[in-house]
Protein backbone atom coordinates (compact mmCIF):
# COMPACT_ATOMS: atom_id res chain seq x y z
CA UNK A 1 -7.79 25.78 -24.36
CA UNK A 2 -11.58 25.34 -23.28
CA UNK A 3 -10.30 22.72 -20.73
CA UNK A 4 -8.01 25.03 -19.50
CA UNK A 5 -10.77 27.71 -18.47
CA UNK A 6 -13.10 25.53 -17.26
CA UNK A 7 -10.56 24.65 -14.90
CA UNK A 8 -9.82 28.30 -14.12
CA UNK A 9 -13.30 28.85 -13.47
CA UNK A 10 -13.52 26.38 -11.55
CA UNK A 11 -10.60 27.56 -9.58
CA UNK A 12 -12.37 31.25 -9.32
CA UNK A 13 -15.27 29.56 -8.14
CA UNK A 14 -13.76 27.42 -5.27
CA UNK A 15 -11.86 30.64 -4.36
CA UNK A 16 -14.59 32.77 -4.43
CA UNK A 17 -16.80 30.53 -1.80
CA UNK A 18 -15.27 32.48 1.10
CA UNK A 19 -16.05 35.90 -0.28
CA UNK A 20 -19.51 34.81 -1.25
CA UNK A 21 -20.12 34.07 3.22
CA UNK A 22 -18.51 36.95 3.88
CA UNK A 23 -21.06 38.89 1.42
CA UNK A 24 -23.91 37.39 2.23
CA UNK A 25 -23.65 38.61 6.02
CA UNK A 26 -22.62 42.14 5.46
CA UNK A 27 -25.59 42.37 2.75
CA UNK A 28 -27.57 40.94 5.20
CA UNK A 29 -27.02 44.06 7.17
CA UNK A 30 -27.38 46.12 3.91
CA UNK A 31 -30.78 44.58 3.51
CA UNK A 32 -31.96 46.16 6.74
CA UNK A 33 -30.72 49.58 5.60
CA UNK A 34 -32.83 49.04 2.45
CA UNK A 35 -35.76 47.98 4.12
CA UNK A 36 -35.52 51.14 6.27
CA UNK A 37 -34.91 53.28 2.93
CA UNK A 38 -38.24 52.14 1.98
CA UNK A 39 -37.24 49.64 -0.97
CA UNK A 40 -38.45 46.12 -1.25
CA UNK A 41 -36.36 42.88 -1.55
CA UNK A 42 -36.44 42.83 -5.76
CA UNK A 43 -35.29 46.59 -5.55
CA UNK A 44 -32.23 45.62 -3.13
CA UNK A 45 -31.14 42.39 -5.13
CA UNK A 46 -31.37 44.43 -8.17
CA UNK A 47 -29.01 47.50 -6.42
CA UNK A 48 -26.00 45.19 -5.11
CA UNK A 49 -26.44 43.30 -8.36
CA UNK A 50 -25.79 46.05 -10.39
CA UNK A 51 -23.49 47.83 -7.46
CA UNK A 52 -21.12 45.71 -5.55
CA UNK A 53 -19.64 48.21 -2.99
CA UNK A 54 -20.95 48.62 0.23
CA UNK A 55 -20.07 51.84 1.01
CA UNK A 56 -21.87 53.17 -2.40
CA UNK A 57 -24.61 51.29 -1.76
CA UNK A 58 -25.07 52.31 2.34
CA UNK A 59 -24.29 56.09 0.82
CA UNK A 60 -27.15 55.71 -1.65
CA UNK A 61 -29.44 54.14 0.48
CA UNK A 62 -28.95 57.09 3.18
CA UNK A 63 -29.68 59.71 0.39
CA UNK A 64 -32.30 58.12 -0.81
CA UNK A 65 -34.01 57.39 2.80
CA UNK A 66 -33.99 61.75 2.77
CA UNK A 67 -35.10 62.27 -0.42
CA UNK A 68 -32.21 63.30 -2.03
CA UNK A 69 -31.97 64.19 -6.05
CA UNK A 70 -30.44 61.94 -9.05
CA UNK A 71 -27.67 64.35 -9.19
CA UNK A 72 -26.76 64.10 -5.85
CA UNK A 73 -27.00 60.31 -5.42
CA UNK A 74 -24.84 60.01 -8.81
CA UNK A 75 -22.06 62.42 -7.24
CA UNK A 76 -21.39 60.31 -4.07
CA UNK A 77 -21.52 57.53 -5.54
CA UNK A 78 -18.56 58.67 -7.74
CA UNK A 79 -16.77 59.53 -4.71
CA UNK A 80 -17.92 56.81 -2.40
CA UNK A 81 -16.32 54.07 -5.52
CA UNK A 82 -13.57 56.06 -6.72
CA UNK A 83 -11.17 53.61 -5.28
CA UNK A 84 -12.49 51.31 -8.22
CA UNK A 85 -11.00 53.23 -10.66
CA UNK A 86 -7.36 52.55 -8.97
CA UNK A 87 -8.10 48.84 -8.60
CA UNK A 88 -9.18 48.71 -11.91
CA UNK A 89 -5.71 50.26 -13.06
CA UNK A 90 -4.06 48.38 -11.16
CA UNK A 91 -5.87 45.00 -12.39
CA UNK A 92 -5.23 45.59 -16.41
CA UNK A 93 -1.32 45.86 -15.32
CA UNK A 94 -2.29 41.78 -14.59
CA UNK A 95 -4.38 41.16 -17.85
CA UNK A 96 -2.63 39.92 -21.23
CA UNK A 97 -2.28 43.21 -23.70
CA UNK A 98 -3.77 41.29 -26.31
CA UNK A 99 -7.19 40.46 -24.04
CA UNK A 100 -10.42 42.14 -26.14
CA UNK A 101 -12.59 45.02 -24.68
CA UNK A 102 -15.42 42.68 -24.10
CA UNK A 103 -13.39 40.91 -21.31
CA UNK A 104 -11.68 44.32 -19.67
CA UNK A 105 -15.45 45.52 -18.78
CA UNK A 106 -16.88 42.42 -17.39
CA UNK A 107 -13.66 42.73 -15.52
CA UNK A 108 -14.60 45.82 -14.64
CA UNK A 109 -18.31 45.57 -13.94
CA UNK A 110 -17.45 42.12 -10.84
CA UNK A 111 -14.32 43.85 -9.60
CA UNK A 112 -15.00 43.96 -5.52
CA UNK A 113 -12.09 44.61 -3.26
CA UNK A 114 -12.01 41.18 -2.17
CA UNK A 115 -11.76 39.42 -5.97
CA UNK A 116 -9.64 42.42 -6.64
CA UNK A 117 -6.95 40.83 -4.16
CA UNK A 118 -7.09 37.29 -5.17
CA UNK A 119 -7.06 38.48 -8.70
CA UNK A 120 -3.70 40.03 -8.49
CA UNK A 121 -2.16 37.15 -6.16
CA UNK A 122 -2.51 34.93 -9.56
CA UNK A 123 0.80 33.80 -10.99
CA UNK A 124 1.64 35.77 -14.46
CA UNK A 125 -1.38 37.07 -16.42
CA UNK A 126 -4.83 36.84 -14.74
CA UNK A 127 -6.86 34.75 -16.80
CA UNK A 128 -10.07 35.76 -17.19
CA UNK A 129 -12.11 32.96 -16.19
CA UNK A 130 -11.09 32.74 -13.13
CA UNK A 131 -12.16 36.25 -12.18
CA UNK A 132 -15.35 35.44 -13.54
CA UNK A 133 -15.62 32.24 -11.70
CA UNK A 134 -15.24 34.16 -8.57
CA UNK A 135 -17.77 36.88 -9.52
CA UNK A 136 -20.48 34.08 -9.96
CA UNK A 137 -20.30 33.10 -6.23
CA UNK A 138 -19.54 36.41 -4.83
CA UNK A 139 -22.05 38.33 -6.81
CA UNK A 140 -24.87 35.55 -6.00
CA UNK A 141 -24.26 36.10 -2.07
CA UNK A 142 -24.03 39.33 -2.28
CA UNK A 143 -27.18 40.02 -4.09
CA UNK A 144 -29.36 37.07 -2.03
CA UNK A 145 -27.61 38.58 1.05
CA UNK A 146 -29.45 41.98 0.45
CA UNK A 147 -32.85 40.17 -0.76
CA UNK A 148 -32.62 38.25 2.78
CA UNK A 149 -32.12 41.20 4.89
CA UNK A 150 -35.39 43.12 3.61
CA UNK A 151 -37.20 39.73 4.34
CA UNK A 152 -35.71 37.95 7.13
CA UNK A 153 -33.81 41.36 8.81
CA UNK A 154 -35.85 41.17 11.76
CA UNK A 155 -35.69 37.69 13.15
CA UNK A 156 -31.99 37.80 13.82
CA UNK A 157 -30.42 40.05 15.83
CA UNK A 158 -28.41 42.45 15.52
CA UNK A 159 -25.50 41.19 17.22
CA UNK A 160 -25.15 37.78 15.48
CA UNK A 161 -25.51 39.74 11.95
CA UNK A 162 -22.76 42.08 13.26
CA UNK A 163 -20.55 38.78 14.46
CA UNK A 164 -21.31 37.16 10.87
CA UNK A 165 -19.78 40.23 9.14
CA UNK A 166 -16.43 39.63 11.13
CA UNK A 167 -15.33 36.56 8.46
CA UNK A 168 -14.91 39.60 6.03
CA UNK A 169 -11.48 40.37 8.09
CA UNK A 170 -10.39 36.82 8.19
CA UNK A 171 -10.58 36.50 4.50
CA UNK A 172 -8.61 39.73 3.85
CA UNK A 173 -5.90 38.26 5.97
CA UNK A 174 -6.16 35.23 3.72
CA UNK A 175 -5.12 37.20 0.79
CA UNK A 176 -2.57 39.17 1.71
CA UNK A 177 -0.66 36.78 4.59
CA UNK A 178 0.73 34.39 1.62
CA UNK A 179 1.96 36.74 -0.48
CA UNK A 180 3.99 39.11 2.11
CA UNK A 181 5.55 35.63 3.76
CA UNK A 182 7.10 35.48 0.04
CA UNK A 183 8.27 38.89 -0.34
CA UNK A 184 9.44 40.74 2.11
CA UNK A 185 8.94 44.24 0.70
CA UNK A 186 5.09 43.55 0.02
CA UNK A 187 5.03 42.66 3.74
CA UNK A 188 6.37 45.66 4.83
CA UNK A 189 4.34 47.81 1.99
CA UNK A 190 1.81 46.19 4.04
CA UNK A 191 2.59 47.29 7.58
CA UNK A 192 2.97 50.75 5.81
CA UNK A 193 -0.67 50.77 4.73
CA UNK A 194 -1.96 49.82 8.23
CA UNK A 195 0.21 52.23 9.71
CA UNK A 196 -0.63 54.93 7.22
CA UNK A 197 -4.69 54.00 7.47
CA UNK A 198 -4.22 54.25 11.37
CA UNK A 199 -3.02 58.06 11.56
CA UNK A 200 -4.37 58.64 8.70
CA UNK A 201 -8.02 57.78 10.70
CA UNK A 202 -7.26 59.30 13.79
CA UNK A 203 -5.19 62.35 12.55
CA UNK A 204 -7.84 65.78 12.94
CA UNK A 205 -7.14 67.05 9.86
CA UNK A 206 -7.49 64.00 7.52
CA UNK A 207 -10.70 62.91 10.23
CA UNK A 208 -12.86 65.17 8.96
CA UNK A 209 -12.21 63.72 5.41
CA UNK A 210 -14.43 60.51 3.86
CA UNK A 211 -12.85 56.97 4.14
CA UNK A 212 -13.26 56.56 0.61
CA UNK A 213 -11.16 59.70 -0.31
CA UNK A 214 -8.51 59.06 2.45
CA UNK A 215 -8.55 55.14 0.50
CA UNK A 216 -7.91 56.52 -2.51
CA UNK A 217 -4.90 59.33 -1.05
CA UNK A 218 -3.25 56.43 0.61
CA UNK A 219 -3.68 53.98 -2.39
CA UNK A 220 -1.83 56.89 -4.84
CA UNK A 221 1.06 57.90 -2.25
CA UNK A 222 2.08 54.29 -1.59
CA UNK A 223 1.83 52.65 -4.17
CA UNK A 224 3.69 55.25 -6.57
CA UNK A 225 6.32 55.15 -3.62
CA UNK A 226 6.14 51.31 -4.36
CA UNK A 227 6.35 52.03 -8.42
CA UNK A 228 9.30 54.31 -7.85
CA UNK A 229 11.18 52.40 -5.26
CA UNK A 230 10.63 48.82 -6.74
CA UNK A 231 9.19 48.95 -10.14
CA UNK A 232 7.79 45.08 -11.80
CA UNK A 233 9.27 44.43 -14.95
CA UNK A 234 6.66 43.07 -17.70
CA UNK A 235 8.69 39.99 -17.73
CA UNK A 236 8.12 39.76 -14.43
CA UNK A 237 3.99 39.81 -14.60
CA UNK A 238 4.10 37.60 -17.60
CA UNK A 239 6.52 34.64 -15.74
């Protein structure tokens, strides 16, 4: 049993190596924004340690650059990383019933968008370990990412740190490009969502409203149209 989760760890770490590049140049960026906000490199690898969403973090560092209260910093950052609280349902549909508390919340507490998808491409029941194999790389480059942008932000410029952040796409392809070649109704769940996030961008109504809400609309409309149209048996995420 300990063999076997050293080896998923190992697995979570090896997958996790192209997350952890694609981290370390958007917090790069992130670092830059911090260093404008007025915080110094141990206050920005202590923020994406503890906060591993860009958007929350970018939102928090633009409230705090104006001098915004605790309340109000608290509020969008509920609503800036409310699409966590979907992954994370989503993500205990993967875990073993019988898995303690202790591991749900460490779960909980490294679950990015990026280990969120190569979390639920695992075969049967996530095991642990390897999530947590994947948050030890992805975390680190995240967190030295930021650290390096207060430091080093202004000796590169701006267009290579912009061109670094573009790996972020490739891996997301990564993810979800062997999965949809296998099933044919993820693939086209998957054209849905692009098509969806498209008018759903542009549309003047649903313009006006933040990404991270219009995430979280799209996430509950499709996939409850998924649930309903093509439920999984628990057989099925135990095989």
């Amino acid at each position: 049993m300990m063999f076997e989760k050293k080896v998923q760890f190992s697995r979570g770490m090896r997958d996790g190596i192209p997350i952890m590049l694609g981290y370390l140049a958007v917090a790069f960026t992130l670092g830059i924004a911090t260093r404008n906000a007025g915080l110094n490199a141990f206050q920005a690898a202590l923020t994406s340690f503890t906060n591993h969403a860009s958007a929350g973090e970018f939102v928090g560092l633009t409230l705090i650059a104006a001098s915004a209260g605790y309340w109000e910093v608290a509020l969008m950052e509920v609503v800036a990383n409310a699409r966590y609280l979907l992954m994370s349902c989503a993500l205990s549909q993967k875990l073993d019933p019988a898995l303690p508390l202790g591991h749900r919340l460490l779960l909980g507490y490294g679950l990015t968008d990026e280990v969120f998808g190569i979390s639920m491409a695992q075969e049967g029941y996530l095991c642990p370990q390897y999530a947590y194999g994947a948050f030890a790389v992805a975390v680190t480059g995240w967190t030295a990412g930021s650290a390096l942008g207060v430091l080093m932000g202004s000796i590169l410029p701006a267009s290579v740190v912009s061109a670094l952040s573009v790996g972020l796409y490739g891996m997301f392809l990564a993810v979800i490009v062997p999965p949809a070649r296998k099933n044919r109704f993820l693939c086209g769940l998957i054209v849905v969502a692009m098509a969806a996030s498209a008018v759903f961008t542009y549309l003047p109504m649903m313009a006006a409203i933040s990404k991270g809400v219009r995430i979280i609309l799209l996430t509950v409309l499709i996939s409850a149209a998924a649930a309903v149209i093509r439920p999984v048996r628990d057989e099925e995420v135990s095989a």
